[in-house]
Structure formats: C-alpha cells, structure tokens
C-alpha atoms as a PDB file:
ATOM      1  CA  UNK A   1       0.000   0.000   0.000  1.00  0.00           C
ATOM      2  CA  UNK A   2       1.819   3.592  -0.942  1.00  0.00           C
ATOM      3  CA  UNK A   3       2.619   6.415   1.972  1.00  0.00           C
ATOM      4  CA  UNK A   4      -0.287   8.430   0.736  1.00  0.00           C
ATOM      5  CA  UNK A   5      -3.462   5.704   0.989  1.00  0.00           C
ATOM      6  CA  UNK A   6      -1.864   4.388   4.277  1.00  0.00           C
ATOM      7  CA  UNK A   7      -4.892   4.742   7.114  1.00  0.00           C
ATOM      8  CA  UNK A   8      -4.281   6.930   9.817  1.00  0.00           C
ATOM      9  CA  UNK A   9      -3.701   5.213  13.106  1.00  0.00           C
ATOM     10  CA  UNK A  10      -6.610   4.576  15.340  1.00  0.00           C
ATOM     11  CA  UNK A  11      -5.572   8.247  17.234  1.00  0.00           C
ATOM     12  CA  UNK A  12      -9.356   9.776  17.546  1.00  0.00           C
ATOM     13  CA  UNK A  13     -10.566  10.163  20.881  1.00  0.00           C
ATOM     14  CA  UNK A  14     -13.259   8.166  22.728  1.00  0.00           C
ATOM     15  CA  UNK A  15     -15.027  11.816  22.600  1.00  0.00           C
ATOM     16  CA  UNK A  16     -14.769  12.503  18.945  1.00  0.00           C
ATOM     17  CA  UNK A  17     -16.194   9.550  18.111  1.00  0.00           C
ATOM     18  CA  UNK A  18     -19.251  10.672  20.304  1.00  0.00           C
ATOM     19  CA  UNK A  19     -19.256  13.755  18.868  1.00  0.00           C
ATOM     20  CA  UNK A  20     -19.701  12.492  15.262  1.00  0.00           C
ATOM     21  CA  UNK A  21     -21.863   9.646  14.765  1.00  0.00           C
ATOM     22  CA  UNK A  22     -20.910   9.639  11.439  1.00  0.00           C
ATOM     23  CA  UNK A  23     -17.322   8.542  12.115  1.00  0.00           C
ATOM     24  CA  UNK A  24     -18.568   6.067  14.820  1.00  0.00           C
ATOM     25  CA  UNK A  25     -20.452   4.307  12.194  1.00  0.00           C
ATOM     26  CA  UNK A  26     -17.730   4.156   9.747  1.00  0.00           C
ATOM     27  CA  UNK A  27     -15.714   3.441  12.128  1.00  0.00           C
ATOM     28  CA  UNK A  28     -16.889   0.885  13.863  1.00  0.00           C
ATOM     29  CA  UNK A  29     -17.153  -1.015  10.306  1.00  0.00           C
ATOM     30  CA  UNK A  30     -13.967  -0.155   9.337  1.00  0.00           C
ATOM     31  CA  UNK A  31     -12.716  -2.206  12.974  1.00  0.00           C
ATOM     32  CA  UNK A  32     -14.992  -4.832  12.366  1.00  0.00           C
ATOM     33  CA  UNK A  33     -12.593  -5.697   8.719  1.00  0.00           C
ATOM     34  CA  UNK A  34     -10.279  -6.494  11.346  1.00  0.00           C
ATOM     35  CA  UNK A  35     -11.938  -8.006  14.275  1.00  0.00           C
ATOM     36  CA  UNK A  36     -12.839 -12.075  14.179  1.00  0.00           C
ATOM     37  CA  UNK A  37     -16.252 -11.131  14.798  1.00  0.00           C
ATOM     38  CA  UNK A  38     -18.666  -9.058  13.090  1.00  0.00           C
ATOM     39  CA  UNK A  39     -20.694  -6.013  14.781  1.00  0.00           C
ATOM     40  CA  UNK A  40     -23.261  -7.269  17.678  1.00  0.00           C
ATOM     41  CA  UNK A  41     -26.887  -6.279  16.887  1.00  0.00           C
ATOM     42  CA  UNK A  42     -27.117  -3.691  19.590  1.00  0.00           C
ATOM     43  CA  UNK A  43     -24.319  -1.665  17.419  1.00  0.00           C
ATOM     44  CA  UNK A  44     -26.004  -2.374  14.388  1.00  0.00           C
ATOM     45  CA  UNK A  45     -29.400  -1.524  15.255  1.00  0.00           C
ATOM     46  CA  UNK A  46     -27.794   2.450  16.371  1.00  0.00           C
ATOM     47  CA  UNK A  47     -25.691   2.172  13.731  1.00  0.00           C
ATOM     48  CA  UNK A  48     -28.687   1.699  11.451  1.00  0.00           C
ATOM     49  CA  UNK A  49     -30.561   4.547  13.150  1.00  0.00           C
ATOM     50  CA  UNK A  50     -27.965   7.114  12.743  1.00  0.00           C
ATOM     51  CA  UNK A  51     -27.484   6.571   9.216  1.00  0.00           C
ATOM     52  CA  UNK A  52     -31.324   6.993   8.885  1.00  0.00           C
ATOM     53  CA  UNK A  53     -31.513   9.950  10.776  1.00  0.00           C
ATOM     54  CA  UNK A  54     -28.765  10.992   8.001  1.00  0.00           C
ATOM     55  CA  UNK A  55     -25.842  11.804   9.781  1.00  0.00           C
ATOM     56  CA  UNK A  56     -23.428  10.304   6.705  1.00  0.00           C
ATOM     57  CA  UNK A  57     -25.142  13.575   4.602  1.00  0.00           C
ATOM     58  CA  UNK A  58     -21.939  15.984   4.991  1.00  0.00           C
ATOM     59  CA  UNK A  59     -19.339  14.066   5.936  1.00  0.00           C
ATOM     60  CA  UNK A  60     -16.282  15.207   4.436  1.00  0.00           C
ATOM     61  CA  UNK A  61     -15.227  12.603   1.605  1.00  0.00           C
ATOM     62  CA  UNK A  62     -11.669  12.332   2.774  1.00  0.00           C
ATOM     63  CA  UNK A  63     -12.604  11.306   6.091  1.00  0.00           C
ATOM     64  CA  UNK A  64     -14.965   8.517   4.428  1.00  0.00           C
ATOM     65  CA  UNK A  65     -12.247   7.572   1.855  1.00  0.00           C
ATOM     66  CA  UNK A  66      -9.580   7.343   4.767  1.00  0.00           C
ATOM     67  CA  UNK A  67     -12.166   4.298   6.896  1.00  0.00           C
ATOM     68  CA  UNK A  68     -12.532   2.705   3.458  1.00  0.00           C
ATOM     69  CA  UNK A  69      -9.231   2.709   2.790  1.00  0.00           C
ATOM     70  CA  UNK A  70      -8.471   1.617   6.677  1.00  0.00           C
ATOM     71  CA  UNK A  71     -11.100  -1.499   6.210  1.00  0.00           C
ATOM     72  CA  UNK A  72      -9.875  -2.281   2.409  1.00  0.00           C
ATOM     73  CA  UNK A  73      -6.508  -2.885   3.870  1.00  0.00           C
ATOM     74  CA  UNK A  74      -7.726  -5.039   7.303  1.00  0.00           C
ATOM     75  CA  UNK A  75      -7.522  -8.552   6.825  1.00  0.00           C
ATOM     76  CA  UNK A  76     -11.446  -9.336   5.963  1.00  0.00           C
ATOM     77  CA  UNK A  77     -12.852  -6.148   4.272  1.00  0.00           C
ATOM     78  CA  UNK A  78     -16.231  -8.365   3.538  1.00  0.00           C
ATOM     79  CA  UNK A  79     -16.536  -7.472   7.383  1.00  0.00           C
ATOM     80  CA  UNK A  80     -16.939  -3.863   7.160  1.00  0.00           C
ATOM     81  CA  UNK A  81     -19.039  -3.827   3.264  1.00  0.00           C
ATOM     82  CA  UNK A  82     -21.524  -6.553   5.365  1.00  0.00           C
ATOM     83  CA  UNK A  83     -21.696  -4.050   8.305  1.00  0.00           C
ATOM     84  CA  UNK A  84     -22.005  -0.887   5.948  1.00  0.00           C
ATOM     85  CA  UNK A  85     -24.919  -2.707   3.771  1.00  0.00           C
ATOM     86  CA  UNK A  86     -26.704  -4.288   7.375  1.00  0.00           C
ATOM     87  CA  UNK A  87     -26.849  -0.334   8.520  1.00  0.00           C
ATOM     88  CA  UNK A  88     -27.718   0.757   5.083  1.00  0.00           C
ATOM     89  CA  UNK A  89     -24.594   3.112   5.363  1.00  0.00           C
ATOM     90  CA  UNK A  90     -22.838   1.116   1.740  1.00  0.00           C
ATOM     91  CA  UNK A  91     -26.069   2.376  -0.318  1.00  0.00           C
ATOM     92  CA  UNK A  92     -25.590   6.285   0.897  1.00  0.00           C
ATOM     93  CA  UNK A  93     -21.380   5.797   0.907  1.00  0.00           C
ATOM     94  CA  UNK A  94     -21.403   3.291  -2.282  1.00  0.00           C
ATOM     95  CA  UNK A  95     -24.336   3.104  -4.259  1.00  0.00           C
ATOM     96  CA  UNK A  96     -22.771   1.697  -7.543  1.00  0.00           C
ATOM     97  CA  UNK A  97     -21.660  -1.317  -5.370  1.00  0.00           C
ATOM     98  CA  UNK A  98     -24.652  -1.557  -3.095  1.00  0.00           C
ATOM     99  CA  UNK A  99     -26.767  -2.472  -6.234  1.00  0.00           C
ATOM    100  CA  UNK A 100     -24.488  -5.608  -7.380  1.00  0.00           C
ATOM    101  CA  UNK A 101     -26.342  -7.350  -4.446  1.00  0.00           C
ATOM    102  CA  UNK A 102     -29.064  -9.559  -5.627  1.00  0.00           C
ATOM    103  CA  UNK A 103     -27.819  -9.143  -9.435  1.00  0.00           C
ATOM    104  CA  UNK A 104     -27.484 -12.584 -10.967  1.00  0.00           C
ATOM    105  CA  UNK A 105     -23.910 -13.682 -12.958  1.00  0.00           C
ATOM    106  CA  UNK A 106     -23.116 -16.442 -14.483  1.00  0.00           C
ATOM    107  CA  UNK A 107     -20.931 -19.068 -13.113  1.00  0.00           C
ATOM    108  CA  UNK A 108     -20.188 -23.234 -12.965  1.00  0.00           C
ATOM    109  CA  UNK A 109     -21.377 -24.897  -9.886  1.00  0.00           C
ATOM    110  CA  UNK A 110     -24.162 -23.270  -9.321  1.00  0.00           C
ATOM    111  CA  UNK A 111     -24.903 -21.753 -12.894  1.00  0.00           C
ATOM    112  CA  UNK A 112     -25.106 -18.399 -11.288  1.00  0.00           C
ATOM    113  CA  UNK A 113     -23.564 -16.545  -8.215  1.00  0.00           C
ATOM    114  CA  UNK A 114     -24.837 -13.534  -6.102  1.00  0.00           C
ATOM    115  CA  UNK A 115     -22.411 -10.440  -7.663  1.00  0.00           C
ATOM    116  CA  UNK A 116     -22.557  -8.496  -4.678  1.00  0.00           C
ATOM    117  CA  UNK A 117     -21.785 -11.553  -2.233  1.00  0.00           C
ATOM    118  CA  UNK A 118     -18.613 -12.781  -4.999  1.00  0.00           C
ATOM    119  CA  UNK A 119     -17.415  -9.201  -4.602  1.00  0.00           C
ATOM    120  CA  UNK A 120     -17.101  -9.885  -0.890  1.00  0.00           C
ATOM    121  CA  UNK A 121     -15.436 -13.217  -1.241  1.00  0.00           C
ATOM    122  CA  UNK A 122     -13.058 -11.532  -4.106  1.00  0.00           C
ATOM    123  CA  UNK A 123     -12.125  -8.504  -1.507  1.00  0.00           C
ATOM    124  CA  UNK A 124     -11.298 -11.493   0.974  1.00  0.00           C
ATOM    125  CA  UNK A 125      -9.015 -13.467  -1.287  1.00  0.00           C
ATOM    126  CA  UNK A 126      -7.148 -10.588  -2.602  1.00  0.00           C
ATOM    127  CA  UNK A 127      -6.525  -9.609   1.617  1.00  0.00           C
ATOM    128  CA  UNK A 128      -5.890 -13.678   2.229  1.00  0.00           C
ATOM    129  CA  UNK A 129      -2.977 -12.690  -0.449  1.00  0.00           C
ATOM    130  CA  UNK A 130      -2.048  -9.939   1.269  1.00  0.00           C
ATOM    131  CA  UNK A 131      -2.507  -7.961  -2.609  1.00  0.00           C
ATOM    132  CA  UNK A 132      -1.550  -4.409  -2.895  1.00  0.00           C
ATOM    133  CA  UNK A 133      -4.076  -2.470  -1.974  1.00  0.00           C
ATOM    134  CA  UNK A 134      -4.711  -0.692  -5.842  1.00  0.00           C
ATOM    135  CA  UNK A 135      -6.211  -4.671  -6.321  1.00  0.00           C
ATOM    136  CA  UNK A 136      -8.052  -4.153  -3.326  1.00  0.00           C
ATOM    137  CA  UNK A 137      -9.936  -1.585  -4.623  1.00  0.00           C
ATOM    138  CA  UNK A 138      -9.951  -2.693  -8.070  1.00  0.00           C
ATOM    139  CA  UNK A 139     -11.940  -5.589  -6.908  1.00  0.00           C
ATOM    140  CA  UNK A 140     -14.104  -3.408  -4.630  1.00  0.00           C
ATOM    141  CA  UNK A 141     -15.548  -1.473  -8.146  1.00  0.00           C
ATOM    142  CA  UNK A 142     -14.457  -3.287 -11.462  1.00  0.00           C
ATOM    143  CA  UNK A 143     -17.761  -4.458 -11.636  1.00  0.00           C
ATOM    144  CA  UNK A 144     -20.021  -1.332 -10.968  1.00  0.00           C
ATOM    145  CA  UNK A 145     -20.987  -1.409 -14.767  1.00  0.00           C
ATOM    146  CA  UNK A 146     -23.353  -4.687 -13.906  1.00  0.00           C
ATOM    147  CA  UNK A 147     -25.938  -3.644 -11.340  1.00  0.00           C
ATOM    148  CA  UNK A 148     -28.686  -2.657 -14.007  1.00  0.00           C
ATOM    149  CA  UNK A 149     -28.232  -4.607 -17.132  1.00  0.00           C
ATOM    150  CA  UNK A 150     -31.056  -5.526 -19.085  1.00  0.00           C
ATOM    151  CA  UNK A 151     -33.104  -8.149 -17.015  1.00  0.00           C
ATOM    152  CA  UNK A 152     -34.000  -9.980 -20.316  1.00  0.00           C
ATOM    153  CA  UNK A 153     -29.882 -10.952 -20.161  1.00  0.00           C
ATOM    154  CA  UNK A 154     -29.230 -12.070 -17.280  1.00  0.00           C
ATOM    155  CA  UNK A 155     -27.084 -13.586 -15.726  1.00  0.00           C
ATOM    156  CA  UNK A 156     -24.971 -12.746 -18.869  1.00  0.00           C
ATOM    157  CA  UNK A 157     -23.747  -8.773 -18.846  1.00  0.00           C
ATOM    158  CA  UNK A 158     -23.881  -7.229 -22.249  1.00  0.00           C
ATOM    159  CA  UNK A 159     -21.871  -3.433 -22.762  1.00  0.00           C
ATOM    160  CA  UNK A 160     -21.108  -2.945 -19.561  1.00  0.00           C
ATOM    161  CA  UNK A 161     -17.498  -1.914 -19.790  1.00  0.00           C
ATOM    162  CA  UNK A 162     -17.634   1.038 -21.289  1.00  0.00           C
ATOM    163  CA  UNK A 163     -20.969   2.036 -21.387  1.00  0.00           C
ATOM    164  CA  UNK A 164     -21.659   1.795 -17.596  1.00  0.00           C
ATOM    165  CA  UNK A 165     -18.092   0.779 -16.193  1.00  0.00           C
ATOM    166  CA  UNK A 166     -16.133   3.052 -17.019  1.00  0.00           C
ATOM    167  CA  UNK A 167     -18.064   6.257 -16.032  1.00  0.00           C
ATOM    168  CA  UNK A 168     -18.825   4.398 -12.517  1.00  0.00           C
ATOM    169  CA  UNK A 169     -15.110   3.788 -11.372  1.00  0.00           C
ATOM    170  CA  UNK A 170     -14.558   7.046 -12.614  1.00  0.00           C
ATOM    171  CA  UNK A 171     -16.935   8.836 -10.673  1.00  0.00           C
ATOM    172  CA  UNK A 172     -16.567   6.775  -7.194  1.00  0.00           C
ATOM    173  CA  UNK A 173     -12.901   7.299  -7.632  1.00  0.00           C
ATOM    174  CA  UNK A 174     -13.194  10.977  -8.400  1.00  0.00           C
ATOM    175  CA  UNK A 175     -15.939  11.118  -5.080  1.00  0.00           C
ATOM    176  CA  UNK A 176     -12.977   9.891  -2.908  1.00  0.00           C
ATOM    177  CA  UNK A 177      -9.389  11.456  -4.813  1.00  0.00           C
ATOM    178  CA  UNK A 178      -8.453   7.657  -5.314  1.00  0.00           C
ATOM    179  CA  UNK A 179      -4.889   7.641  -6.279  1.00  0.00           C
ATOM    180  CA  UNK A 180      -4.293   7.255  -9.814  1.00  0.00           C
ATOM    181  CA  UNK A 181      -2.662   3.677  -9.589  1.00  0.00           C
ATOM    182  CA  UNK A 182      -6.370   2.350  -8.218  1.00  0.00           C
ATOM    183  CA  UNK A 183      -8.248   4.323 -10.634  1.00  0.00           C
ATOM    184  CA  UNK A 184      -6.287   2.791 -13.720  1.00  0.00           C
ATOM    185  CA  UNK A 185      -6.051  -0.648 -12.366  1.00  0.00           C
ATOM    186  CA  UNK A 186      -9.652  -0.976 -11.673  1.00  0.00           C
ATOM    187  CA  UNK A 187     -10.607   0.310 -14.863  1.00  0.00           C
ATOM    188  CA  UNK A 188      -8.220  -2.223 -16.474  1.00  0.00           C
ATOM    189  CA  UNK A 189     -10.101  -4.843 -15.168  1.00  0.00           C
ATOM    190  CA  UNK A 190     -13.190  -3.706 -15.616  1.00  0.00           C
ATOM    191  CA  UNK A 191     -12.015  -3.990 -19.422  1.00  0.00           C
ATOM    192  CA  UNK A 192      -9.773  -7.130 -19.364  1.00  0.00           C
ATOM    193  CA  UNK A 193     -10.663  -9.179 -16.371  1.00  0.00           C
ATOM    194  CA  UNK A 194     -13.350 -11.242 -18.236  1.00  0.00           C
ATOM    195  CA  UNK A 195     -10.792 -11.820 -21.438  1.00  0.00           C
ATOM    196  CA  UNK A 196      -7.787 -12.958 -19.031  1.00  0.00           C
ATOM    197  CA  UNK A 197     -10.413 -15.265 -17.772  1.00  0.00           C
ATOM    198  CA  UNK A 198     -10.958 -16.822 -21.381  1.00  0.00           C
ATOM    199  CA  UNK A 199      -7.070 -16.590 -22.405  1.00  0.00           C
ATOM    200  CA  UNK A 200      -7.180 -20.454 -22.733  1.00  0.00           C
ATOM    201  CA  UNK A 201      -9.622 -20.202 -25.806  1.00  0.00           C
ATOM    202  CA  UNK A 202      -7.336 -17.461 -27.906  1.00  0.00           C
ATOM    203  CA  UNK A 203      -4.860 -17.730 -30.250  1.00  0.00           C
ATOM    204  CA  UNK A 204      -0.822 -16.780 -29.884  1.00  0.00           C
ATOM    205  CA  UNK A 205      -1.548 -13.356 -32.076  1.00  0.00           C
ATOM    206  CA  UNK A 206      -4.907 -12.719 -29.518  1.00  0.00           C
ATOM    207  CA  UNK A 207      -2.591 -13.401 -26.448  1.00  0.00           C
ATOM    208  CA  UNK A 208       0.208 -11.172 -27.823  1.00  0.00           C
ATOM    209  CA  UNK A 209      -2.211  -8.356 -28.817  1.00  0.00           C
ATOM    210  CA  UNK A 210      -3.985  -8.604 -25.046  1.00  0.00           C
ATOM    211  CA  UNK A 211      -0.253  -8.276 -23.219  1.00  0.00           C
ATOM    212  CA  UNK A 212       0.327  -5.381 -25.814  1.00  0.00           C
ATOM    213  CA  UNK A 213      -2.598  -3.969 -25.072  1.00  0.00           C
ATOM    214  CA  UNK A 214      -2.714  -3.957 -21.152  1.00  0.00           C
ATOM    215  CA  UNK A 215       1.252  -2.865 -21.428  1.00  0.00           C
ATOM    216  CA  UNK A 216       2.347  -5.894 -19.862  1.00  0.00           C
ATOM    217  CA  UNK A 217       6.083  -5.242 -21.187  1.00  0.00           C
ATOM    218  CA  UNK A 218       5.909  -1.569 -20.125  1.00  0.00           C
ATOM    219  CA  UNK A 219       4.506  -1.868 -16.522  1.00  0.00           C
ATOM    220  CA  UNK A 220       5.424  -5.252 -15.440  1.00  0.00           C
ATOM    221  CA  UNK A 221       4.081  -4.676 -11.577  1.00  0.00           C
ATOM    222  CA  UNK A 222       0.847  -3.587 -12.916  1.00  0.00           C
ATOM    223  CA  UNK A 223       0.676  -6.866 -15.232  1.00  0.00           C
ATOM    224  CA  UNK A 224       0.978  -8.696 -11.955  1.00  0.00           C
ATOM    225  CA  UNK A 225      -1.061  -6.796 -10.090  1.00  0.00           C
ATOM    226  CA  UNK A 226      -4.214  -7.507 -13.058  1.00  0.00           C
ATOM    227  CA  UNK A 227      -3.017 -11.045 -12.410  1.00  0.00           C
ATOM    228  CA  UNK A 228      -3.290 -11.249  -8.842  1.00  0.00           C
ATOM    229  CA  UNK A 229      -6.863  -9.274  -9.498  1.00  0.00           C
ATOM    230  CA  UNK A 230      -7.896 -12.061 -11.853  1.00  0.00           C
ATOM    231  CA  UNK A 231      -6.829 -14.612  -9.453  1.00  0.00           C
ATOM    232  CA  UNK A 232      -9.230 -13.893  -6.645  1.00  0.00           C
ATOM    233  CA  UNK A 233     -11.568 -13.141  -9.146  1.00  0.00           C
ATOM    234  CA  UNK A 234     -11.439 -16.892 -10.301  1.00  0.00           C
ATOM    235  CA  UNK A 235     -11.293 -18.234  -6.394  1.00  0.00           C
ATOM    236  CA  UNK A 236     -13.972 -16.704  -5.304  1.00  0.00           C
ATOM    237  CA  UNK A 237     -16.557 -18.316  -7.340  1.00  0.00           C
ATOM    238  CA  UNK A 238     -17.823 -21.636  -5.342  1.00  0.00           C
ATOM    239  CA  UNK A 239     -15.446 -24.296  -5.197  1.00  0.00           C
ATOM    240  CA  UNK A 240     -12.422 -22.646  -5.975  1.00  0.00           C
ATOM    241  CA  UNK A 241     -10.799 -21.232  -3.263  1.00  0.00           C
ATOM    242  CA  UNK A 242      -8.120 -23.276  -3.230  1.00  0.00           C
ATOM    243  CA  UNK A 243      -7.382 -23.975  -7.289  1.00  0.00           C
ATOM    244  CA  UNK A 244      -4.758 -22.729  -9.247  1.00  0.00           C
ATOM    245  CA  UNK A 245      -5.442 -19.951 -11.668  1.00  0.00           C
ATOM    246  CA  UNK A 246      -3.687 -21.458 -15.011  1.00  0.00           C
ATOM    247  CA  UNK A 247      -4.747 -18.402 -16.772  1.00  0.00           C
ATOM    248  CA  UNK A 248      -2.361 -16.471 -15.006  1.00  0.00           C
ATOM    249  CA  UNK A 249       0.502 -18.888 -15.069  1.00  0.00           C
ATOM    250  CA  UNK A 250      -0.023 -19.270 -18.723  1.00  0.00           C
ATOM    251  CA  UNK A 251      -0.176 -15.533 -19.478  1.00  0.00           C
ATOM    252  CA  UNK A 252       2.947 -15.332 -17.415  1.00  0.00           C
ATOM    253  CA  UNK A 253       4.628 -17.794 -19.918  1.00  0.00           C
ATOM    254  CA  UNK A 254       3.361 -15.923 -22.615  1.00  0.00           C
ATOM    255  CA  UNK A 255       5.179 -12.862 -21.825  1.00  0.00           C
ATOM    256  CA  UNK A 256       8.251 -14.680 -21.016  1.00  0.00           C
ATOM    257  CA  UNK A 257       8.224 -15.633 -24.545  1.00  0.00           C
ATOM    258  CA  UNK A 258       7.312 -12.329 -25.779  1.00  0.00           C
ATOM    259  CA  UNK A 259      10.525 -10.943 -23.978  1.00  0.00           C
ATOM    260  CA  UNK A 260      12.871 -13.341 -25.275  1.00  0.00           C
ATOM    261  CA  UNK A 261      12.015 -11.787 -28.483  1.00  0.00           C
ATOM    262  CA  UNK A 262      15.135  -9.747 -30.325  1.00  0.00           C
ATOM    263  CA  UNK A 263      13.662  -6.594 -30.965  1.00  0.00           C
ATOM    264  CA  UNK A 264      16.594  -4.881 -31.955  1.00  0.00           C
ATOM    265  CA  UNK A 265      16.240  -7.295 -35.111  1.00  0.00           C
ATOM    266  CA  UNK A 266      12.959  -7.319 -36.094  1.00  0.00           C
ATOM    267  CA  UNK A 267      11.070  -4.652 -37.820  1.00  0.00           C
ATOM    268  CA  UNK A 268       8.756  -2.763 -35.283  1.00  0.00           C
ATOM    269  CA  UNK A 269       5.628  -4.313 -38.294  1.00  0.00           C
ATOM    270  CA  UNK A 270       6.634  -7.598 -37.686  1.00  0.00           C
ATOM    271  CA  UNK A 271       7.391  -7.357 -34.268  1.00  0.00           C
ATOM    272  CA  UNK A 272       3.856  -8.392 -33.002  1.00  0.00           C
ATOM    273  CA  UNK A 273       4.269 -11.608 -35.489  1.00  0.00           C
ATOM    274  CA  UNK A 274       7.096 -12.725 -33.798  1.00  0.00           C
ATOM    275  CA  UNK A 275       6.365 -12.716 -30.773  1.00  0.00           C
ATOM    276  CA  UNK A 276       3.012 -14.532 -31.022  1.00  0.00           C
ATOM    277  CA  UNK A 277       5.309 -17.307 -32.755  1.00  0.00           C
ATOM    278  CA  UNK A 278       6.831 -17.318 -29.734  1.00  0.00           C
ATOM    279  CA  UNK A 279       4.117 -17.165 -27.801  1.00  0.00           C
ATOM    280  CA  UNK A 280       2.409 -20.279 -30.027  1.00  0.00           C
ATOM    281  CA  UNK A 281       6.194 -22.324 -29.262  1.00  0.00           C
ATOM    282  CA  UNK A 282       6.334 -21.753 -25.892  1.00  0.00           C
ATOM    283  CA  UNK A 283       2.476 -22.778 -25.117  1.00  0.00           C
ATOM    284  CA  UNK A 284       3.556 -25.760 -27.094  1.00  0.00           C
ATOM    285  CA  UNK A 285       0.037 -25.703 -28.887  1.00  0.00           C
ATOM    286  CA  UNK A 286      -1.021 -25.961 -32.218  1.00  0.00           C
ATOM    287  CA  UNK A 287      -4.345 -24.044 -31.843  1.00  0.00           C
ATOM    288  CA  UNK A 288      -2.542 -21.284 -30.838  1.00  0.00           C
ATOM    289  CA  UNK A 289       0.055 -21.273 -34.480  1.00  0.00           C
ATOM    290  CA  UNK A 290      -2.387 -19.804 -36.327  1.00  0.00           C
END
C-alpha cells in the first residue's frame, strides 16, 4: 500500500467519536474488517438509526475515503461492506456497489452466483494474499458497470465496460481522490478481467495483442497486479478457493516468450508476429500457431 493511501492510526478520541456519529459508524465497520467477529446487533441496530436519521449527509469525503481505505486494507474487508450494507450506510457511501447485491452472474457450480456476495469473497481473497491495496480496490468497483443490465440478459452482462463501467469507477474514484494507480487498475479490469479469464480459448496473435494492449512489457508490476486481481476473481466463485489460476501462469509464460524476443532485429511491423510465434512455441500448442 503507498505512503499516501496508508490509514491513519486509530488516534481519535473516545469523545470525537461521540461527537460524530458519522465517524462512529464508519468506524466501527472499518474495525470490524479487522476483528474475528462481526458487529453485535445492539451496534447495528444504532448504527442503522444514525445513518437513517442521516448523519453520513456531509461528511467530508476524505474522512470517508480514509475508513474505506483503513477497512480495504484489514484482513477481511467483507466485514466492514456486510456491516455498511446491514446499517444501510454502503447504499448512501457506495451506491454503484450496493446495487451488485441480488444481481445474478453467471458461473459453474451453481450456474449463477450472487455479484454483490462474490465481490465480498473476491475482496477477501485478494486480503488472504495480502494484494496491494490498488487490487483491493480494483476488486471493490471493477464491476459497478453490472448492477442494471437488461433483465432480459441475465445472468450474462452485455456493454457494460464502457458504457456503464467506465463512467462508474470514474466517478466513485473521483468522489474519494483515489490515487491514480487504483483508478487505472480498476478500470483495467473492468475492461480485461473477463478476457484474461478466457485466455485459454485465444490464439498466440490474440494473447500477444492482449499483453500489448494492457502494457504488460511496459509496466510489469501492474501486469501482476491484473493477475493477482484475476486470481481472486477466479477463487472466489464456489469451489475454488483453493485452485490454481492457469490463466495467469499461462499468461505469465506468454510474456516470457514475448521478452525473449530480439527486438533490436525485427522490424517494429513484424514485431507483433514474432512474438506470437513465440508465444504459439512456448504454449507448445497448435491451436494457438495460427
């Protein structure tokens, strides 16, 4: 996590906290991300009827950004986004990820999954990694674009990306001042999570293209850090939690390939051939020749 999205420490008095009930309920979720327990109902219930009696109305952004931030980087955020939707405090704070609950997506075993309750599991994985926190957040909002697509396609999302995406991440993000690194990673996903996820059915020249395309050779870390996002992505659909991700280990190898590529001899037109031939012998593949 960088210097400038590191929490504050825990330093506010016993009587600020009393004197704004809107920082005891954010508060008191952000602890709960790193308690073993959640809230007790007593809490909950006051916590419910201070947001109600709409104390979270001017709150100062930072200050909300700063308990996000301080839950996002605990060690089970789904613990503070549970306690924040129980209150009703995530649909006045976050309403683009308040609606994913109840939307329908499609999945394996079951056929569809909750996409507000994966989001949860996805925030947990990526802490259970201990992931930087831009993946944190990435996998807080990269799929804001989904809460109100067309009923008559569900559980399948059609133009979500850039159409409702996009415009989402970039408004919550602009709400808070989000740091530039989480901004652009979680709007990389938002456009490539769902490809990386279907990397096994492309070709070498659609693999090459896709690592040219997220700048996998020019930003290596955030390459990884899409990867790591994909990879809780994948685990926290049911049954998965402890599978490897071959997606990721294959895209990995892909780029390998891609670097062992002499540049310096190839014409920069040909250079994108080349390295999906390398791509194609190092996935040792014929499907993916062509």
């Amino acid at each position: 996590m960088s210097a400038n999205l590191t929490p504050g420490p825990f330093g506010t008095s016993f009587t600020d906290l009393l004197a704004s009930p809107a920082l005891t309920v954010l508060r008191m979720a952000a602890l709960a991300a790193s308690q073993d327990d959640g809230i007790d109902e007593d809490s909950l219930d006051l916590m419910y009827e201070q947001v109600a009696a709409g104390v979270l109305a001017d709150l100062a952004p930072e200050i909300i950004w700063r308990e996000l931030a301080r839950g996002l980087s605990a060690r089970a955020p789904s613990r503070m986004l549970r306690a924040l939707r129980e209150c009703d405090a995530l649909a006045v704070l976050l309403p683009e990820v308040d609606a994913l609950f109840g939307v329908p997506q499609i999945a394996d075993d079951p056929d569809q999954v909750d996409i507000g309750e994966h989001l949860l599991r996805t925030v947990d994985e990526a802490a259970r990694r201990e992931a930087p926190f831009a993946v944190r957040y990435a996998a807080l909002v990269f799929n804001v674009g989904k809460s109100d697509s067309p009923r008559e396609h569900l559980p399948v999302h059609y133009r979500q990306v850039l159409a409702r995406g996009v415009p989402r991440i970039e408004a919550i993000s602009a709400r808070f001042g989000v740091p530039d690194d989480c901004l652009d990673l979680a709007l990389l996903a938002n456009a490539e999570c769902e490809r990386v996820h279907r990397a096994a059915e492309m070709r070498a020249g659609s693999i090459t293209a896709m690592l040219e395309r997220v700048d996998a050779f020019g930003q290596p870390e955030r390459f990884e850090q899409l990867m790591t996002l994909c990879t809780c992505d994948f685990r926290a659909y049911p049954g998965r939690a402890s599978r490897p991700y071959p997606k990721a280990a294959m895209l990995r190898a892909a780029l390998s390939a891609c670097r062992g590529v002499d540049e310096a001899a190839i014409a920069t037109d040909a250079l994108l051939e080349a390295r999906a031939q390398a791509v194609a012998a190092a996935l040792q593949s014929r499907r993916w020749e062509a």
